[in-house]
PDB file of N, CA and C in Angstrom:
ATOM      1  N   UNK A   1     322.470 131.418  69.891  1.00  0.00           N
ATOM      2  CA  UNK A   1     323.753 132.045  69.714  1.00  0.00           C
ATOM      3  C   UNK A   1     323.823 132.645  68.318  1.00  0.00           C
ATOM      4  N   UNK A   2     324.352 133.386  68.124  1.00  0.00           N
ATOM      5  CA  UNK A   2     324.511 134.036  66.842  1.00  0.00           C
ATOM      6  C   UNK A   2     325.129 133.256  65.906  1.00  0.00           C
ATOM      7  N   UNK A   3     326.398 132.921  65.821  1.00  0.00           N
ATOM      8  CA  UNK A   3     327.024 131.967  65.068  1.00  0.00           C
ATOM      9  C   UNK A   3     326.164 131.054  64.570  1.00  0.00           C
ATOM     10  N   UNK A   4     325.191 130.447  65.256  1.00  0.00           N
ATOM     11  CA  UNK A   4     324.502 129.211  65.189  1.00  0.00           C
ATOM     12  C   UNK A   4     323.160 130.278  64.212  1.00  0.00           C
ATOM     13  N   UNK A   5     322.826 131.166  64.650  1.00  0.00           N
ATOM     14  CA  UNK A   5     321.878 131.730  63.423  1.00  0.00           C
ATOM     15  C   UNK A   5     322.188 132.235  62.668  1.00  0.00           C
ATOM     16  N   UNK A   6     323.469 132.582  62.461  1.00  0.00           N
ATOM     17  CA  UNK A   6     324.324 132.652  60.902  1.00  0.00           C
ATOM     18  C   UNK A   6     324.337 131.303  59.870  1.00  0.00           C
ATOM     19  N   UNK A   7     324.639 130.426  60.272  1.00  0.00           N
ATOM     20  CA  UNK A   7     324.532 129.132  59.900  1.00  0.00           C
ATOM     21  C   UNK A   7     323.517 129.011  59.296  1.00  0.00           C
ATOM     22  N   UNK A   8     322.023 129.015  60.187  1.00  0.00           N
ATOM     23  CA  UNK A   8     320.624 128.755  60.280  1.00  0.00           C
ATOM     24  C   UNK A   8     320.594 130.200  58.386  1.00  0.00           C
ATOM     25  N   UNK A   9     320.864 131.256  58.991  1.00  0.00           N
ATOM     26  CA  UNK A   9     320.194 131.508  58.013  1.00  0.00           C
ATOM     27  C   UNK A   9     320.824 131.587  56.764  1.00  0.00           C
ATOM     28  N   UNK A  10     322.048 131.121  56.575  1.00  0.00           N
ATOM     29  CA  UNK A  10     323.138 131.468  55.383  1.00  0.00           C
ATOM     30  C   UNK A  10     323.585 129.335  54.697  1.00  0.00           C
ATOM     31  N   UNK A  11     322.565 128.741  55.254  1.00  0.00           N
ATOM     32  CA  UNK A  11     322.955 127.530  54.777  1.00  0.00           C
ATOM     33  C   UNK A  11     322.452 127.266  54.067  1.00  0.00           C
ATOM     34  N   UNK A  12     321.117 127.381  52.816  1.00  0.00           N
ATOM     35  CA  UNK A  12     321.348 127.370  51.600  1.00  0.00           C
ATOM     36  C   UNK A  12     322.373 127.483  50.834  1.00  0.00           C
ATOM     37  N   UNK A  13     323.421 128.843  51.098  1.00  0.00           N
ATOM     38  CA  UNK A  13     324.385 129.544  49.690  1.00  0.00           C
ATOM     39  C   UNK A  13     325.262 128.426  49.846  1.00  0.00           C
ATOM     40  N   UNK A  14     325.763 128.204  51.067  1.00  0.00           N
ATOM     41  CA  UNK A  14     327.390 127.786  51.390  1.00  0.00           C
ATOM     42  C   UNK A  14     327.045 126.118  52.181  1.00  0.00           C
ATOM     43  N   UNK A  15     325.987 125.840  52.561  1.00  0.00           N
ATOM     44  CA  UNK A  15     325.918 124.120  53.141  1.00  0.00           C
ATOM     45  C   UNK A  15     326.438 124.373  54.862  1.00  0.00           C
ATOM     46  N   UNK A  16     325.771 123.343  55.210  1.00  0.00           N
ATOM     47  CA  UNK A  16     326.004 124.029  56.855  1.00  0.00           C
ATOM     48  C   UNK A  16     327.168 122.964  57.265  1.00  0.00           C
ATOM     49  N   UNK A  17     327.549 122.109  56.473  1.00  0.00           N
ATOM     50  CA  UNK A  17     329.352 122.057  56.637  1.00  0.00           C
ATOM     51  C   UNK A  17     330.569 122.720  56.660  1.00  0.00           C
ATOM     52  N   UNK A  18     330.733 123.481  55.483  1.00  0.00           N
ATOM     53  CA  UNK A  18     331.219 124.434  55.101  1.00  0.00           C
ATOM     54  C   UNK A  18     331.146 125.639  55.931  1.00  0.00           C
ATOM     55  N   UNK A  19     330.194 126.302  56.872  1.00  0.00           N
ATOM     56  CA  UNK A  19     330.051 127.275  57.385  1.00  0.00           C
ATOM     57  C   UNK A  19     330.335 126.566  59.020  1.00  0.00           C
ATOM     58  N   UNK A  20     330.131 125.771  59.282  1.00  0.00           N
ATOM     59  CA  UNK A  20     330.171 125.169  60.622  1.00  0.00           C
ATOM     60  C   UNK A  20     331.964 125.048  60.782  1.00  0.00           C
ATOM     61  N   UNK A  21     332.770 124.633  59.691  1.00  0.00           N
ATOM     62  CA  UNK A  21     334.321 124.503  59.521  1.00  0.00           C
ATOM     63  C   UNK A  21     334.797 125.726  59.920  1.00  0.00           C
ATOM     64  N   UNK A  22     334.429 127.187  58.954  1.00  0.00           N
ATOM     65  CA  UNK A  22     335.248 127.948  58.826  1.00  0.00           C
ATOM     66  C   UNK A  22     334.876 128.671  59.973  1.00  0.00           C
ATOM     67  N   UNK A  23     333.495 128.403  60.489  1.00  0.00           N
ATOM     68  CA  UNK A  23     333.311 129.222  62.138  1.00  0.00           C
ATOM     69  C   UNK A  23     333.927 128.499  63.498  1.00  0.00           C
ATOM     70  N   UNK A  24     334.222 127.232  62.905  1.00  0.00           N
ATOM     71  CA  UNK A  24     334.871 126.445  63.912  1.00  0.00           C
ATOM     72  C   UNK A  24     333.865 125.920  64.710  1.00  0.00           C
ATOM     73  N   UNK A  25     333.304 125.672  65.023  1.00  0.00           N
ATOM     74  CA  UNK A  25     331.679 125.183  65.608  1.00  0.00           C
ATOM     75  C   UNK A  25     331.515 123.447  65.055  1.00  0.00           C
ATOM     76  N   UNK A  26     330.880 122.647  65.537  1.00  0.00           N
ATOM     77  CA  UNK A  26     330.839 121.261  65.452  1.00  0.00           C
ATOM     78  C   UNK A  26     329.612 121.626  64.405  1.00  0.00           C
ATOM     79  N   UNK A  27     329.122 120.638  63.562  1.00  0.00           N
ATOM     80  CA  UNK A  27     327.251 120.583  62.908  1.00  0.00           C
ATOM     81  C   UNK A  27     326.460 120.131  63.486  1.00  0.00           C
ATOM     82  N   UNK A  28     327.305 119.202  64.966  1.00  0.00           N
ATOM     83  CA  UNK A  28     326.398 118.143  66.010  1.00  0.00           C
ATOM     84  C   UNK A  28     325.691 119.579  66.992  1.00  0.00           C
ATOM     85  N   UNK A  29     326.763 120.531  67.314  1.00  0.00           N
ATOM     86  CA  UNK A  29     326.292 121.971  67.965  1.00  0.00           C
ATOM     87  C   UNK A  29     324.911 122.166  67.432  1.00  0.00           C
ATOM     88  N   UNK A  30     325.299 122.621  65.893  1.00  0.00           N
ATOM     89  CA  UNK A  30     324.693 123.250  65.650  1.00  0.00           C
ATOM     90  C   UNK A  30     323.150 122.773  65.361  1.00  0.00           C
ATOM     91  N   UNK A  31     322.972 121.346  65.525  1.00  0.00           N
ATOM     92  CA  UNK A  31     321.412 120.898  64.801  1.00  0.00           C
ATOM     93  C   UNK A  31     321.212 120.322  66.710  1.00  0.00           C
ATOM     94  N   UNK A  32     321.933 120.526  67.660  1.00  0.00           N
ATOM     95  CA  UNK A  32     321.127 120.841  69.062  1.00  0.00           C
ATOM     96  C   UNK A  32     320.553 121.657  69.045  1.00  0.00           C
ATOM     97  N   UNK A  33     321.356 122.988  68.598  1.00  0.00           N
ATOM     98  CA  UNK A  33     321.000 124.195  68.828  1.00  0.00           C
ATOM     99  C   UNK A  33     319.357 124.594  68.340  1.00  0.00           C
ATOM    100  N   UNK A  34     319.063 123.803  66.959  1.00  0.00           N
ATOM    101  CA  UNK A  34     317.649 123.973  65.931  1.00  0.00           C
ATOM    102  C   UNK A  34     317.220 123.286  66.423  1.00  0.00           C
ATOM    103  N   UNK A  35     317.333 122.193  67.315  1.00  0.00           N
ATOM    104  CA  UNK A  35     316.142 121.112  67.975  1.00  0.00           C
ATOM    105  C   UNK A  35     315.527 121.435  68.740  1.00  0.00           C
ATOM    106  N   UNK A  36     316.225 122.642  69.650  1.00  0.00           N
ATOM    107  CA  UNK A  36     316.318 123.326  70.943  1.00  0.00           C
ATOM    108  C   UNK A  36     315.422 124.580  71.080  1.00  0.00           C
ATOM    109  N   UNK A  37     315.587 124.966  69.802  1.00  0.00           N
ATOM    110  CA  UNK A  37     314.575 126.185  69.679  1.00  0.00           C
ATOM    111  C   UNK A  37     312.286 126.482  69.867  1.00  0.00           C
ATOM    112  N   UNK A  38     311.857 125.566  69.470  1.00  0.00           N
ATOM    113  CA  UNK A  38     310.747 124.905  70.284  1.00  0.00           C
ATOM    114  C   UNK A  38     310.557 125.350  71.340  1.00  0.00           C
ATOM    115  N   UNK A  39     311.280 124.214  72.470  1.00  0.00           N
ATOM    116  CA  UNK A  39     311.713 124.536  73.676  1.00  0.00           C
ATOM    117  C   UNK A  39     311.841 125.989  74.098  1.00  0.00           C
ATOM    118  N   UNK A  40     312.644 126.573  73.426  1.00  0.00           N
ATOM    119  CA  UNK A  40     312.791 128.078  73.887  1.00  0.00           C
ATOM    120  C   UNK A  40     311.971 129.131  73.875  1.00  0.00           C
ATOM    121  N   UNK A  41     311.625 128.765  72.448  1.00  0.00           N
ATOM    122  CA  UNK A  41     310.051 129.248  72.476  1.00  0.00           C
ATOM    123  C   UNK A  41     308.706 129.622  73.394  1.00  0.00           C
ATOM    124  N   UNK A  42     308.708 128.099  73.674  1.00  0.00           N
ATOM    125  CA  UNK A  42     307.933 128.221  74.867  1.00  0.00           C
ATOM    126  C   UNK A  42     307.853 128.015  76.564  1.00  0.00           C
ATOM    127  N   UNK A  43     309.421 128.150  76.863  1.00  0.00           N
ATOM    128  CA  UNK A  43     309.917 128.955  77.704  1.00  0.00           C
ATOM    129  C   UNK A  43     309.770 130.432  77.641  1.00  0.00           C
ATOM    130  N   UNK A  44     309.943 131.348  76.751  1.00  0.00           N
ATOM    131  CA  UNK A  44     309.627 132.490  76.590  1.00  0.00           C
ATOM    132  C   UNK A  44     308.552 132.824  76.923  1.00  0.00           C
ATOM    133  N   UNK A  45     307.463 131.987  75.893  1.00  0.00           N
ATOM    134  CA  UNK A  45     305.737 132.374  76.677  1.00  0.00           C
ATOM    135  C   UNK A  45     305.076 131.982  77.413  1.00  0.00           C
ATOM    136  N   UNK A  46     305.612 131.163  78.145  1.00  0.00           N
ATOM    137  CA  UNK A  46     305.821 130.586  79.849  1.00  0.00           C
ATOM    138  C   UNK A  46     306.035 131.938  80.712  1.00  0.00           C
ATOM    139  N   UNK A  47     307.849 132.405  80.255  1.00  0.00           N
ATOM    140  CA  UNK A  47     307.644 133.761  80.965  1.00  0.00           C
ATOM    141  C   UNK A  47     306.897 134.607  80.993  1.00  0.00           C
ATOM    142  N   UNK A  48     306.677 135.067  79.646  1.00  0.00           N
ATOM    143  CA  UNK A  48     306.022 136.310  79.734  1.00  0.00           C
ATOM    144  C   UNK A  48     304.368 136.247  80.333  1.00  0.00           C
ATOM    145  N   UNK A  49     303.418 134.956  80.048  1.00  0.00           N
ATOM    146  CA  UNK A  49     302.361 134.783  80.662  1.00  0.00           C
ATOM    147  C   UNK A  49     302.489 135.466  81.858  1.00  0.00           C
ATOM    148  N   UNK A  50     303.562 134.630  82.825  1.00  0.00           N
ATOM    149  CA  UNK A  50     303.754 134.418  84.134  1.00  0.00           C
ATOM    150  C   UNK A  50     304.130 136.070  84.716  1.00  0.00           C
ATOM    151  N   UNK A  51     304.937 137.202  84.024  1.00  0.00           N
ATOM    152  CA  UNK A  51     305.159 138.615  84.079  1.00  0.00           C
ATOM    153  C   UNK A  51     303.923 139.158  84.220  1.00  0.00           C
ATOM    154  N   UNK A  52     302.809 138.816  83.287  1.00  0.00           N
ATOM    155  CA  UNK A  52     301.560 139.348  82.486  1.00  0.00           C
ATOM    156  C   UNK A  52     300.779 138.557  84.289  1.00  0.00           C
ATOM    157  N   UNK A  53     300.949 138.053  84.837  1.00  0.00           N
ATOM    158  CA  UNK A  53     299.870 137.386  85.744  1.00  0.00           C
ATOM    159  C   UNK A  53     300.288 138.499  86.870  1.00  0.00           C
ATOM    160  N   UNK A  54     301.835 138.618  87.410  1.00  0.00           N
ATOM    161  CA  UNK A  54     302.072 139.544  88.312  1.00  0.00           C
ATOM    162  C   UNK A  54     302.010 140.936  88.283  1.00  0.00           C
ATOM    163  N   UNK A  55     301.306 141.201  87.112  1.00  0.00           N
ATOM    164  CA  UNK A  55     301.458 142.883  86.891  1.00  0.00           C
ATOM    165  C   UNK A  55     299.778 143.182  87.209  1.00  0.00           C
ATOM    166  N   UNK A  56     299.392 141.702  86.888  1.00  0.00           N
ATOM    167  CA  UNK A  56     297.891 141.664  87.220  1.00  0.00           C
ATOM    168  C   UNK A  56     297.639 142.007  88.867  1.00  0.00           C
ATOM    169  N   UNK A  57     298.426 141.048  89.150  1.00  0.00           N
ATOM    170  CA  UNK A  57     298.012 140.896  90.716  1.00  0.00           C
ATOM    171  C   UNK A  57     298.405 142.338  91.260  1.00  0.00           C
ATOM    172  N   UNK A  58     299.693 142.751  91.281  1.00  0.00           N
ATOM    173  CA  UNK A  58     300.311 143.868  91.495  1.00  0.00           C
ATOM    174  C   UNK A  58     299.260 145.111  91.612  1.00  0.00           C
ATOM    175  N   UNK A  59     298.880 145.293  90.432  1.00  0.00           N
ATOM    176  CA  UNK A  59     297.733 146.127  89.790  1.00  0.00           C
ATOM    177  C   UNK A  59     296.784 146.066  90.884  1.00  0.00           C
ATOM    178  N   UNK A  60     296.351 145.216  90.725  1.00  0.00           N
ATOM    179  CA  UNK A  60     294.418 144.974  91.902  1.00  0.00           C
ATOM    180  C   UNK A  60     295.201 145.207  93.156  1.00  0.00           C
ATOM    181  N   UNK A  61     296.195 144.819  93.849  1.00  0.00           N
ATOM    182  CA  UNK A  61     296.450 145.708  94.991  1.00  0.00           C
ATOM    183  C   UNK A  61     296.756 146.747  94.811  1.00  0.00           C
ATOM    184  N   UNK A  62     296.891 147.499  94.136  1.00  0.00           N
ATOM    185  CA  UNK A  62     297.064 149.122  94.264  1.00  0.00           C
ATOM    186  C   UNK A  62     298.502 149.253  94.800  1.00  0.00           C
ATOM    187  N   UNK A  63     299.165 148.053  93.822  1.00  0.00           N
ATOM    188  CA  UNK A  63     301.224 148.763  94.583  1.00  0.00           C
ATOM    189  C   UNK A  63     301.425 148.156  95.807  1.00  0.00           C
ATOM    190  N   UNK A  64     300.051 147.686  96.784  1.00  0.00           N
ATOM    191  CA  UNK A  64     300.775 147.499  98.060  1.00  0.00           C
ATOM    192  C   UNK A  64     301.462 146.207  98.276  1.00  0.00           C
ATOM    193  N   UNK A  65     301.157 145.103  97.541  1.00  0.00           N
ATOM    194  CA  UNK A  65     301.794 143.887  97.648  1.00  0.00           C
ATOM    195  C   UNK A  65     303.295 143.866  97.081  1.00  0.00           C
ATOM    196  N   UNK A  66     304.202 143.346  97.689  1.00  0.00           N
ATOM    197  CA  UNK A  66     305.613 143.377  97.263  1.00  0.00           C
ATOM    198  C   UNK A  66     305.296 141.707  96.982  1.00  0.00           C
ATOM    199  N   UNK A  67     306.485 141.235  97.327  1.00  0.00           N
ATOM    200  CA  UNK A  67     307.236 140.230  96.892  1.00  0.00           C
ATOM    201  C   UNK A  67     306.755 138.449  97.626  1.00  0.00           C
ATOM    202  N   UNK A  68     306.605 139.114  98.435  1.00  0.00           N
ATOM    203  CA  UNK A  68     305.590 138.017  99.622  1.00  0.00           C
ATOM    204  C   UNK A  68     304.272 137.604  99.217  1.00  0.00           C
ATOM    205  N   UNK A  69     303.919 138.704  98.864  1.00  0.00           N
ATOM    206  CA  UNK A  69     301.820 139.013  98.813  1.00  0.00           C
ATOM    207  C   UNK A  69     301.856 137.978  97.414  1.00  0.00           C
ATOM    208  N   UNK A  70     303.051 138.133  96.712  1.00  0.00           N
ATOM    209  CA  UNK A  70     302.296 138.304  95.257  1.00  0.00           C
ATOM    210  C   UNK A  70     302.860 136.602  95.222  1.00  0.00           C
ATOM    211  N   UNK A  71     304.044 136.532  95.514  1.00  0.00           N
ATOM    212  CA  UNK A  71     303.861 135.130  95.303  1.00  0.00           C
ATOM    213  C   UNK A  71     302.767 134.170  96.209  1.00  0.00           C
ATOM    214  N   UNK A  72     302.656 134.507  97.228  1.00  0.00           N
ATOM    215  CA  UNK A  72     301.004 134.100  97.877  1.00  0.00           C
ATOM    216  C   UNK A  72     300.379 134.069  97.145  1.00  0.00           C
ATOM    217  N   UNK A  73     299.911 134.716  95.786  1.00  0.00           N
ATOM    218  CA  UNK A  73     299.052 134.947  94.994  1.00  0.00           C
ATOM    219  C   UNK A  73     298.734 134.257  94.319  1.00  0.00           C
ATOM    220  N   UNK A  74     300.230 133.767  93.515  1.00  0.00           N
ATOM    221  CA  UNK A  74     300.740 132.940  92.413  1.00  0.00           C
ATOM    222  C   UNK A  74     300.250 131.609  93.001  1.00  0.00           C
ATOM    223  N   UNK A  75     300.777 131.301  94.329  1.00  0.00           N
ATOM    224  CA  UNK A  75     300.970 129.729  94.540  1.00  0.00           C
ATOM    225  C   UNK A  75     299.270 129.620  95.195  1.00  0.00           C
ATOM    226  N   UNK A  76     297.950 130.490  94.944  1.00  0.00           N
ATOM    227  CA  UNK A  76     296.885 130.191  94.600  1.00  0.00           C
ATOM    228  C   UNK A  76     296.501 129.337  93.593  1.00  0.00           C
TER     229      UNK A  76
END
């Protein structure tokens, strides 16, 4: 969330009390939110692998596999 990377990146000047108050946001939010990021991370390159595998498959059939073929493919 944005708020939460305002915080992240402006809590040196001002303390991430102080910025967590005046945004109205809990600090318990906000240090889920930084624990959480990891995780998201590599959810992301989970996805994109998984994009990068079907463009593969897609590809070597020549367009003709839709949506059926390709997850057939996958669950190889």
């Amino acid at each position: 969330m944005i708020r939460f990377r305002f915080v992240d990146d402006h809590q040196g000047a001002w303390g991430v009390k102080r910025i967590c108050a005046v945004l109205g946001i809990s600090r318990s939010s906000f240090y889920a939110w930084r624990a959480g990021e990891a995780a998201r991370r590599a959810r992301l390159r989970e996805e994109e692998l998984l994009a990068a595998e079907i463009t593969v498959i897609h590809l070597a059939s020549r367009g003709a596999y839709g949506v059926p073929r390709v997850h057939a493919e996958l669950r190889r």
